[in-house]
ModelCIF file with pLDDT and N, C-alpha, C, O atoms, coordinates in Angstrom:
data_MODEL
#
_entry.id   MODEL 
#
_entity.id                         1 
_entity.type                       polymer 
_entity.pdbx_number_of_molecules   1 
#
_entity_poly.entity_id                      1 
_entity_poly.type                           'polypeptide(L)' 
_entity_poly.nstd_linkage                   no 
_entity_poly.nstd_monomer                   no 
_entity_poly.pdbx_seq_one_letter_code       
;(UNK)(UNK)(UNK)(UNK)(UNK)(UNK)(UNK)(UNK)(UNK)(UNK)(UNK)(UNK)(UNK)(UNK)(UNK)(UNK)
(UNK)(UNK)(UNK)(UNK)(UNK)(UNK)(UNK)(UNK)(UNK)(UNK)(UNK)(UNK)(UNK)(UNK)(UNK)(UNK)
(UNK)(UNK)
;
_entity_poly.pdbx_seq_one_letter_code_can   XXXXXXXXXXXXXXXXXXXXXXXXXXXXXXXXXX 
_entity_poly.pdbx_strand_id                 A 
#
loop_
_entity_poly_seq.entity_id 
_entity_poly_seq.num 
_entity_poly_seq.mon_id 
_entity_poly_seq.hetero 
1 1  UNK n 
1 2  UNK n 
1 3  UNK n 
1 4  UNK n 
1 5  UNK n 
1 6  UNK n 
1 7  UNK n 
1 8  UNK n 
1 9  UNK n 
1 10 UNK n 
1 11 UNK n 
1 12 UNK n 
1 13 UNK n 
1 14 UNK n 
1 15 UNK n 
1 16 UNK n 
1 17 UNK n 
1 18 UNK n 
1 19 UNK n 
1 20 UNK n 
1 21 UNK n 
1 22 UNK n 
1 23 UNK n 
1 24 UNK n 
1 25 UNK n 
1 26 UNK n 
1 27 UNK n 
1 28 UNK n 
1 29 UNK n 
1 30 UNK n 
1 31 UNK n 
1 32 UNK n 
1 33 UNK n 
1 34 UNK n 
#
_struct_asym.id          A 
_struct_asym.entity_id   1 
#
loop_
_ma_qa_metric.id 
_ma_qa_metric.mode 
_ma_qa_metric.name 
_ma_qa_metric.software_group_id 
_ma_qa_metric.type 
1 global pLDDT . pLDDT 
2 local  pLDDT . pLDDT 
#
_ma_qa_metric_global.metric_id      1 
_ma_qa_metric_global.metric_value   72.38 
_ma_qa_metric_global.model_id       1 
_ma_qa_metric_global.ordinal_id     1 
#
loop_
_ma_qa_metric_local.label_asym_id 
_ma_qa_metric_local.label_comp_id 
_ma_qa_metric_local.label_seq_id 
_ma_qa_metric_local.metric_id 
_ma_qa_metric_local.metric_value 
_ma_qa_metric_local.model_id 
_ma_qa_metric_local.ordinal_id 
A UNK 1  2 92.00 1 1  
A UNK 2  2 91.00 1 2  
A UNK 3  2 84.00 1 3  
A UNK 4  2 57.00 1 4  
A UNK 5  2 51.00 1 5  
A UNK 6  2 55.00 1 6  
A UNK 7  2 53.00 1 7  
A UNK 8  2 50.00 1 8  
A UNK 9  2 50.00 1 9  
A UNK 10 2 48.00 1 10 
A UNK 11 2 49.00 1 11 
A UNK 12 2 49.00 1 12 
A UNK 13 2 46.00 1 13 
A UNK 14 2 49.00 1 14 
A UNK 15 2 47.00 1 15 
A UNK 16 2 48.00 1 16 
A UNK 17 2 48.00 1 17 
A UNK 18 2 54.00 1 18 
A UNK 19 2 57.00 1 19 
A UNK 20 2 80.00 1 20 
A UNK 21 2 86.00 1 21 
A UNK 22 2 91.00 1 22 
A UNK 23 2 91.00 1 23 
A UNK 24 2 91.00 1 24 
A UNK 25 2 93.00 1 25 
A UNK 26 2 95.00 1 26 
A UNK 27 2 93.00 1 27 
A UNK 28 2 94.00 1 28 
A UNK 29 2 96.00 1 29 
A UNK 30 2 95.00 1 30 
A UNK 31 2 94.00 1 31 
A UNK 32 2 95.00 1 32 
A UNK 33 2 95.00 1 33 
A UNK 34 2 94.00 1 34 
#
loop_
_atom_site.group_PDB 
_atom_site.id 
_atom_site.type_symbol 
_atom_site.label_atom_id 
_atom_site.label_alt_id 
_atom_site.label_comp_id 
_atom_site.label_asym_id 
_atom_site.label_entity_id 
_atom_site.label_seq_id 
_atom_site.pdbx_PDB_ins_code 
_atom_site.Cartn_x 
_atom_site.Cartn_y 
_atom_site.Cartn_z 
_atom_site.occupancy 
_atom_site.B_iso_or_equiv 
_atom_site.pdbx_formal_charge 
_atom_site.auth_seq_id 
_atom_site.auth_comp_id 
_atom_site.auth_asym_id 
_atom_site.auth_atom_id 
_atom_site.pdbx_PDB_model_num 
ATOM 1   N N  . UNK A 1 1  ? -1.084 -2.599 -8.818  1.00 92.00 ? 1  UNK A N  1 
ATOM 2   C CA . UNK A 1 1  ? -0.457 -2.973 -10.091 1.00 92.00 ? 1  UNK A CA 1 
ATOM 3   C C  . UNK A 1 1  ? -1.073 -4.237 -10.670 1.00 92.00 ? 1  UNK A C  1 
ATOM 4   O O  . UNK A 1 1  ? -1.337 -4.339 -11.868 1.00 92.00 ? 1  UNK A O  1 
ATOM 5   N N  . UNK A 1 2  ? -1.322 -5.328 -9.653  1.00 91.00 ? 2  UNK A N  1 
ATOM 6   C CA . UNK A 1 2  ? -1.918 -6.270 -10.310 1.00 91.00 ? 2  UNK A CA 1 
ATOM 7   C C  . UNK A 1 2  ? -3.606 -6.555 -10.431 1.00 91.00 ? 2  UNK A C  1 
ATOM 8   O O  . UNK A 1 2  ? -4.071 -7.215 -11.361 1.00 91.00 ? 2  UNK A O  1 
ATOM 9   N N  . UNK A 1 3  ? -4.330 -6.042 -9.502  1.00 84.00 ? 3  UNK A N  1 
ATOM 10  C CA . UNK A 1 3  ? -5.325 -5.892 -10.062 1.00 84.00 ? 3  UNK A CA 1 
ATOM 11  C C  . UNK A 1 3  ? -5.922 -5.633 -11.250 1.00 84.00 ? 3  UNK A C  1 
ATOM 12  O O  . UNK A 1 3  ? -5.699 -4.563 -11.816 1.00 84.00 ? 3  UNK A O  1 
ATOM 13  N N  . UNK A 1 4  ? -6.973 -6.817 -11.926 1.00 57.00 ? 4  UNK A N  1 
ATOM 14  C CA . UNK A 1 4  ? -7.000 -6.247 -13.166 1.00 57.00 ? 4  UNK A CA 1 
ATOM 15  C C  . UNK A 1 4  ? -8.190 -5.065 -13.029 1.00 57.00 ? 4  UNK A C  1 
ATOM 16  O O  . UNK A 1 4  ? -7.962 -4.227 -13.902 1.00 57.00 ? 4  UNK A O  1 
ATOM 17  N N  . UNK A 1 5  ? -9.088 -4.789 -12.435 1.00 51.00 ? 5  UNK A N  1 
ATOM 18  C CA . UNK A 1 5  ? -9.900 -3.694 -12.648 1.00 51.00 ? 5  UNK A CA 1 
ATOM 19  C C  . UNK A 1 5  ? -9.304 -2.392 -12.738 1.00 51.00 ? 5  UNK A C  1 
ATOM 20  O O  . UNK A 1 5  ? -9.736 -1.489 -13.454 1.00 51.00 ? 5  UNK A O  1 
ATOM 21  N N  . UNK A 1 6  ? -7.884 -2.292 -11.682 1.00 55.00 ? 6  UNK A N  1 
ATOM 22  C CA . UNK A 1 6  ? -7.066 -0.761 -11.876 1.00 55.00 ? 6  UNK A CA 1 
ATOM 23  C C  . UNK A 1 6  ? -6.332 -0.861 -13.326 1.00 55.00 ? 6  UNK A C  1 
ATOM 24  O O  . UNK A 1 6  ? -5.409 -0.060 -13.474 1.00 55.00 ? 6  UNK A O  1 
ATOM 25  N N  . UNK A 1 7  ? -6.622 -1.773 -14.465 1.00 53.00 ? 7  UNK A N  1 
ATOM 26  C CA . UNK A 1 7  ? -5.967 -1.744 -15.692 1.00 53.00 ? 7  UNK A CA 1 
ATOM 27  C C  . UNK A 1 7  ? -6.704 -0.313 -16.598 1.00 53.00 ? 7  UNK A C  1 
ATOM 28  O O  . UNK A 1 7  ? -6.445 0.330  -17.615 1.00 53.00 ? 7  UNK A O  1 
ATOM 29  N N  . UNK A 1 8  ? -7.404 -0.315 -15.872 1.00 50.00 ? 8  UNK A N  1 
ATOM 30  C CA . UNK A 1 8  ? -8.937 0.918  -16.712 1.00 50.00 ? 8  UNK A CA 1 
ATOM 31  C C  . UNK A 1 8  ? -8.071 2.351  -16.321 1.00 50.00 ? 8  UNK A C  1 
ATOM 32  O O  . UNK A 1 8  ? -8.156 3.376  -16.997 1.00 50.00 ? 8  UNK A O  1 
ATOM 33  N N  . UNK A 1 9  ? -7.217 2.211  -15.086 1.00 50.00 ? 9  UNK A N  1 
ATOM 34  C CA . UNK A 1 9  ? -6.884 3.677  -14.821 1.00 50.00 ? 9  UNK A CA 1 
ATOM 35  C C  . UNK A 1 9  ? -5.639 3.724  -15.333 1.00 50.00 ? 9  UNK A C  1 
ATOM 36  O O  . UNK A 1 9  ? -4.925 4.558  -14.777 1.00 50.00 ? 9  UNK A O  1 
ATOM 37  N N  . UNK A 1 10 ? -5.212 3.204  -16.071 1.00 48.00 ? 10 UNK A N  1 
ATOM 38  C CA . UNK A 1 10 ? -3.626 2.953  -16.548 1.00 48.00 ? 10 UNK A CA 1 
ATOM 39  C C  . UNK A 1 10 ? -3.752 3.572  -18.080 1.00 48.00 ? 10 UNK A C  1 
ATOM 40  O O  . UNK A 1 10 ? -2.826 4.135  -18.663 1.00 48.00 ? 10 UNK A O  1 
ATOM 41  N N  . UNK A 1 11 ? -5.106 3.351  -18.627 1.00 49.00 ? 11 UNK A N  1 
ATOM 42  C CA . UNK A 1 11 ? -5.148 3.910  -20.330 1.00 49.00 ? 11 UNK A CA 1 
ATOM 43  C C  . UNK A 1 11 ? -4.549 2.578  -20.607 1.00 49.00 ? 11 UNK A C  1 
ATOM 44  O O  . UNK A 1 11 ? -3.550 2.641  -21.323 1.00 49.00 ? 11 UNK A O  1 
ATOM 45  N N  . UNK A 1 12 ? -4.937 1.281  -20.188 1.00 49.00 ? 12 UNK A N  1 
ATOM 46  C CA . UNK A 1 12 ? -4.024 0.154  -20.717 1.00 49.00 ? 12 UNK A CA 1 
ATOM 47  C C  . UNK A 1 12 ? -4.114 -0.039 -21.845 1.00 49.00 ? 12 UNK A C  1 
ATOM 48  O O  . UNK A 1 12 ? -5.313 -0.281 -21.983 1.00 49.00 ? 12 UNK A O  1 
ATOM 49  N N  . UNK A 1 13 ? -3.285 -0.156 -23.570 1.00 46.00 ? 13 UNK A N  1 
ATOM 50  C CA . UNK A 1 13 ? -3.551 -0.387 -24.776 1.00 46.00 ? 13 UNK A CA 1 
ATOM 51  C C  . UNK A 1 13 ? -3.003 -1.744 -24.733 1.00 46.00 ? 13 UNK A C  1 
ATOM 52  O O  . UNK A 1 13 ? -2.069 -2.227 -24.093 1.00 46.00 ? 13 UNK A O  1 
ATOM 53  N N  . UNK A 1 14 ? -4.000 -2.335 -25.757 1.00 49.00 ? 14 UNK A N  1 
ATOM 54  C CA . UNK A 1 14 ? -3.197 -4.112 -25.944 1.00 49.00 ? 14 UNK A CA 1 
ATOM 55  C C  . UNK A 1 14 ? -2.256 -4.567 -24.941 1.00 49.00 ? 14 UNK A C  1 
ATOM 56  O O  . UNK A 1 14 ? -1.060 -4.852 -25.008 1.00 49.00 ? 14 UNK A O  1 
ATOM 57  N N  . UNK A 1 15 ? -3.005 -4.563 -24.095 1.00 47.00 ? 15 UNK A N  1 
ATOM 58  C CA . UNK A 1 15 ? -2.164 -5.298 -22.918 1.00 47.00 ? 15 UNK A CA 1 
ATOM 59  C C  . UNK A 1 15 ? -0.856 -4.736 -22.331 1.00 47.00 ? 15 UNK A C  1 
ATOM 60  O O  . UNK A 1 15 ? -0.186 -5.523 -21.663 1.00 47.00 ? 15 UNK A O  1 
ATOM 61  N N  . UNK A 1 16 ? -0.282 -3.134 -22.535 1.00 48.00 ? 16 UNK A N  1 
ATOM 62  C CA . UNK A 1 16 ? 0.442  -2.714 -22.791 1.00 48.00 ? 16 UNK A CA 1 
ATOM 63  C C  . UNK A 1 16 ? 0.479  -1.718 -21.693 1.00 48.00 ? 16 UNK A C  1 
ATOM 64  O O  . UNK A 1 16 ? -0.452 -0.912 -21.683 1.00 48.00 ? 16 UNK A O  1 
ATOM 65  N N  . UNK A 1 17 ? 1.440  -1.616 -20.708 1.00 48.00 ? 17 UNK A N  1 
ATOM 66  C CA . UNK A 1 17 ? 1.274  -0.790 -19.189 1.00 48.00 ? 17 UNK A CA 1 
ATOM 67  C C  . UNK A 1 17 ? 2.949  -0.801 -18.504 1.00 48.00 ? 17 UNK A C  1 
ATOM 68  O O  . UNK A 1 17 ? 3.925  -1.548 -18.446 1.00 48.00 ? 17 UNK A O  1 
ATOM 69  N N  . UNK A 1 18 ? 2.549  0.441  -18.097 1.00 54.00 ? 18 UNK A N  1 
ATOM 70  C CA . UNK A 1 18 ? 3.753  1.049  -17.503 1.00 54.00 ? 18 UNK A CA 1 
ATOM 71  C C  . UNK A 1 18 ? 3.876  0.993  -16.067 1.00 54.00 ? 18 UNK A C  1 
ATOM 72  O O  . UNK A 1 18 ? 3.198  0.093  -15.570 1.00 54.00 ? 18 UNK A O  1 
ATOM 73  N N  . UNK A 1 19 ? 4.440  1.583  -15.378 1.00 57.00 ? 19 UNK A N  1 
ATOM 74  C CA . UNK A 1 19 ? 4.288  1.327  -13.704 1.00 57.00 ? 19 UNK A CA 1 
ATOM 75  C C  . UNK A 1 19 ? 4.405  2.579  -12.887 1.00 57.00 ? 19 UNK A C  1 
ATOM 76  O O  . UNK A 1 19 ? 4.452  2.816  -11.680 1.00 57.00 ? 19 UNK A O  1 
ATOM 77  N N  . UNK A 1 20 ? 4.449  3.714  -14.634 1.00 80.00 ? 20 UNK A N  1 
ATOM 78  C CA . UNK A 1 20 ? 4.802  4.828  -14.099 1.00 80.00 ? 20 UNK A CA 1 
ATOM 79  C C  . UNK A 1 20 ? 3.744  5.544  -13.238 1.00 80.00 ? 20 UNK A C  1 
ATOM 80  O O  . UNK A 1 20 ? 4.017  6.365  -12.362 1.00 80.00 ? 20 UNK A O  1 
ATOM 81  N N  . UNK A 1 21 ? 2.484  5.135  -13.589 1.00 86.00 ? 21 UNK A N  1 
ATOM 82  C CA . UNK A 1 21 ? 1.516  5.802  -12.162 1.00 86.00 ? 21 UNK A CA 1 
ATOM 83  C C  . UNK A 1 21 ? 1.314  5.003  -11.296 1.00 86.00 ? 21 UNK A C  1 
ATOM 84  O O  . UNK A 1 21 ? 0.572  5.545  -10.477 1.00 86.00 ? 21 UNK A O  1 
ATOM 85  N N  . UNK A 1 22 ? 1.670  3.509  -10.849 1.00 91.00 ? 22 UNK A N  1 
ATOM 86  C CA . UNK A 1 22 ? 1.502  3.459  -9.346  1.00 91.00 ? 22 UNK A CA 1 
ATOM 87  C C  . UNK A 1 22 ? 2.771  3.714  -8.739  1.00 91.00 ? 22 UNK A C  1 
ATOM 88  O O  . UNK A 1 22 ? 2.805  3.615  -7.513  1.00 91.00 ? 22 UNK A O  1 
ATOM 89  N N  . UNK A 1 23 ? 3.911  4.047  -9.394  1.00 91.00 ? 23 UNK A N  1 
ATOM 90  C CA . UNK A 1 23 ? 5.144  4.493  -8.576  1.00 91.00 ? 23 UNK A CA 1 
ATOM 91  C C  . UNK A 1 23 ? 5.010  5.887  -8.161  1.00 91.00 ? 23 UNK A C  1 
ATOM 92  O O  . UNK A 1 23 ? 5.422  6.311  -7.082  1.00 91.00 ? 23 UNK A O  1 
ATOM 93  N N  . UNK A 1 24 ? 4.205  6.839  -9.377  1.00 91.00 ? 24 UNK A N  1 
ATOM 94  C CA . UNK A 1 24 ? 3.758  8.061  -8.336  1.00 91.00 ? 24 UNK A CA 1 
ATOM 95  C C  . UNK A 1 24 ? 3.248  8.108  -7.275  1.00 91.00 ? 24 UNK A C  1 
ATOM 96  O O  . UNK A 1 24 ? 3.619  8.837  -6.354  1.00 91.00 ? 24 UNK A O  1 
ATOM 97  N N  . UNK A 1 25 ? 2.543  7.519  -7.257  1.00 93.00 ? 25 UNK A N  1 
ATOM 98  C CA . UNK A 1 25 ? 1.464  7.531  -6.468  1.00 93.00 ? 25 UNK A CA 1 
ATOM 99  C C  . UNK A 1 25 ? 1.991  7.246  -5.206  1.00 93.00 ? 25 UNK A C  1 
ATOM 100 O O  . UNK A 1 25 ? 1.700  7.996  -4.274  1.00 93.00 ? 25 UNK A O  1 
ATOM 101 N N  . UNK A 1 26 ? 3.028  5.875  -4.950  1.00 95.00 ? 26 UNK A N  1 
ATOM 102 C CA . UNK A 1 26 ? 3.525  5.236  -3.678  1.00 95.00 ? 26 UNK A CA 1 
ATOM 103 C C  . UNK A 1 26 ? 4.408  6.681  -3.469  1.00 95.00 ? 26 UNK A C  1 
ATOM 104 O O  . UNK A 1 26 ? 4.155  7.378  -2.486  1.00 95.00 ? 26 UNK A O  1 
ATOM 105 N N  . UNK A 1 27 ? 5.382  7.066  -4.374  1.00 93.00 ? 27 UNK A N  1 
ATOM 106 C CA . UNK A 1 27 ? 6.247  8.254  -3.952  1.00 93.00 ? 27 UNK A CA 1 
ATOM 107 C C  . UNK A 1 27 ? 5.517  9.107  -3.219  1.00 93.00 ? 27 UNK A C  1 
ATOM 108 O O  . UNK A 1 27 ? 5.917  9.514  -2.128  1.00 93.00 ? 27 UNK A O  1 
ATOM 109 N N  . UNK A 1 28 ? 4.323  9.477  -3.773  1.00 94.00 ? 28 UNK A N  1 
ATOM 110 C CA . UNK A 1 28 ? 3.735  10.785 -3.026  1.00 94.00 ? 28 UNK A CA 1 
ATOM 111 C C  . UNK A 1 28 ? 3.486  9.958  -2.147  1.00 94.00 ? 28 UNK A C  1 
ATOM 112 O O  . UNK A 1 28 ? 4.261  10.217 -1.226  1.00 94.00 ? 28 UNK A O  1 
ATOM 113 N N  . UNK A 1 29 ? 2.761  8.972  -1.835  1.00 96.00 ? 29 UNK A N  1 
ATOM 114 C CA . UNK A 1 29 ? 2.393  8.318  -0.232  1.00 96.00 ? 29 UNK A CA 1 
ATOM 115 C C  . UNK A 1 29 ? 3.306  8.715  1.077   1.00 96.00 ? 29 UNK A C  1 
ATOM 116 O O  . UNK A 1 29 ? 2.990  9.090  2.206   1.00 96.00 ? 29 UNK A O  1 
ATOM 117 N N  . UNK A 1 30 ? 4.900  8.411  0.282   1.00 95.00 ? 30 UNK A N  1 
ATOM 118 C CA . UNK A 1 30 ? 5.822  8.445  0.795   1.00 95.00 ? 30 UNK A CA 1 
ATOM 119 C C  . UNK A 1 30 ? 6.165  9.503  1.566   1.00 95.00 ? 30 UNK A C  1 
ATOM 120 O O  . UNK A 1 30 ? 6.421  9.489  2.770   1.00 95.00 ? 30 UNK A O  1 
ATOM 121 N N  . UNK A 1 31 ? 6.155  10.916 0.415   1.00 94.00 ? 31 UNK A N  1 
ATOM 122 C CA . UNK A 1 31 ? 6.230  11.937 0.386   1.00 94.00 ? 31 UNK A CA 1 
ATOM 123 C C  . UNK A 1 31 ? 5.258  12.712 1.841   1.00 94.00 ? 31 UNK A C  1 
ATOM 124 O O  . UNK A 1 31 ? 5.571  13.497 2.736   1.00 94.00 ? 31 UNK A O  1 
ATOM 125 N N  . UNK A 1 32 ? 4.188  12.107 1.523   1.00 95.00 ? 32 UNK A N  1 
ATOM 126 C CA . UNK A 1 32 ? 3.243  12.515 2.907   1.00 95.00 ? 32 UNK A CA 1 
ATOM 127 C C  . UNK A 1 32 ? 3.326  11.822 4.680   1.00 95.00 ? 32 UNK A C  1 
ATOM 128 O O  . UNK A 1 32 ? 3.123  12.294 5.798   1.00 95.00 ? 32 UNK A O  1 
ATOM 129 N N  . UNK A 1 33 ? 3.721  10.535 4.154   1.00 95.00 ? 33 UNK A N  1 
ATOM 130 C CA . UNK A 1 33 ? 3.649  9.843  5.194   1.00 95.00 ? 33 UNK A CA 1 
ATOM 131 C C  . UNK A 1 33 ? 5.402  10.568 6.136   1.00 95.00 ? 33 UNK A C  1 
ATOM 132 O O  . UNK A 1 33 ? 5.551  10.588 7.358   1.00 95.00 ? 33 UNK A O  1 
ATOM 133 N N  . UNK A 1 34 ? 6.554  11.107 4.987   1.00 94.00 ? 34 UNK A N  1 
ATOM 134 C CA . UNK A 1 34 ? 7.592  11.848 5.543   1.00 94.00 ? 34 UNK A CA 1 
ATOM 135 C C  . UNK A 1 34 ? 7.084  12.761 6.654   1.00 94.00 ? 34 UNK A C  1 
ATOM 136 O O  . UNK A 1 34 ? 7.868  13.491 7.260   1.00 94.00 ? 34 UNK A O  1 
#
């Protein structure tokens, strides 16, 4: 999330970002690591 280079995989506009894909992402982690 805070890295700024992963801002490129976010589609970041004007500084403008959601959290909704690294919370997928941890869920599925989750999801697998279950």
């Amino acid at each position: 999330e805070l890295e700024v280079g992963s801002k490129t995989l976010f589609g970041e506009v004007e500084g403008q970002r959601e959290t909704s894909l690294v919370s997928e992402l941890a869920f599925k982690t989750c999801e697998v690591f279950q």
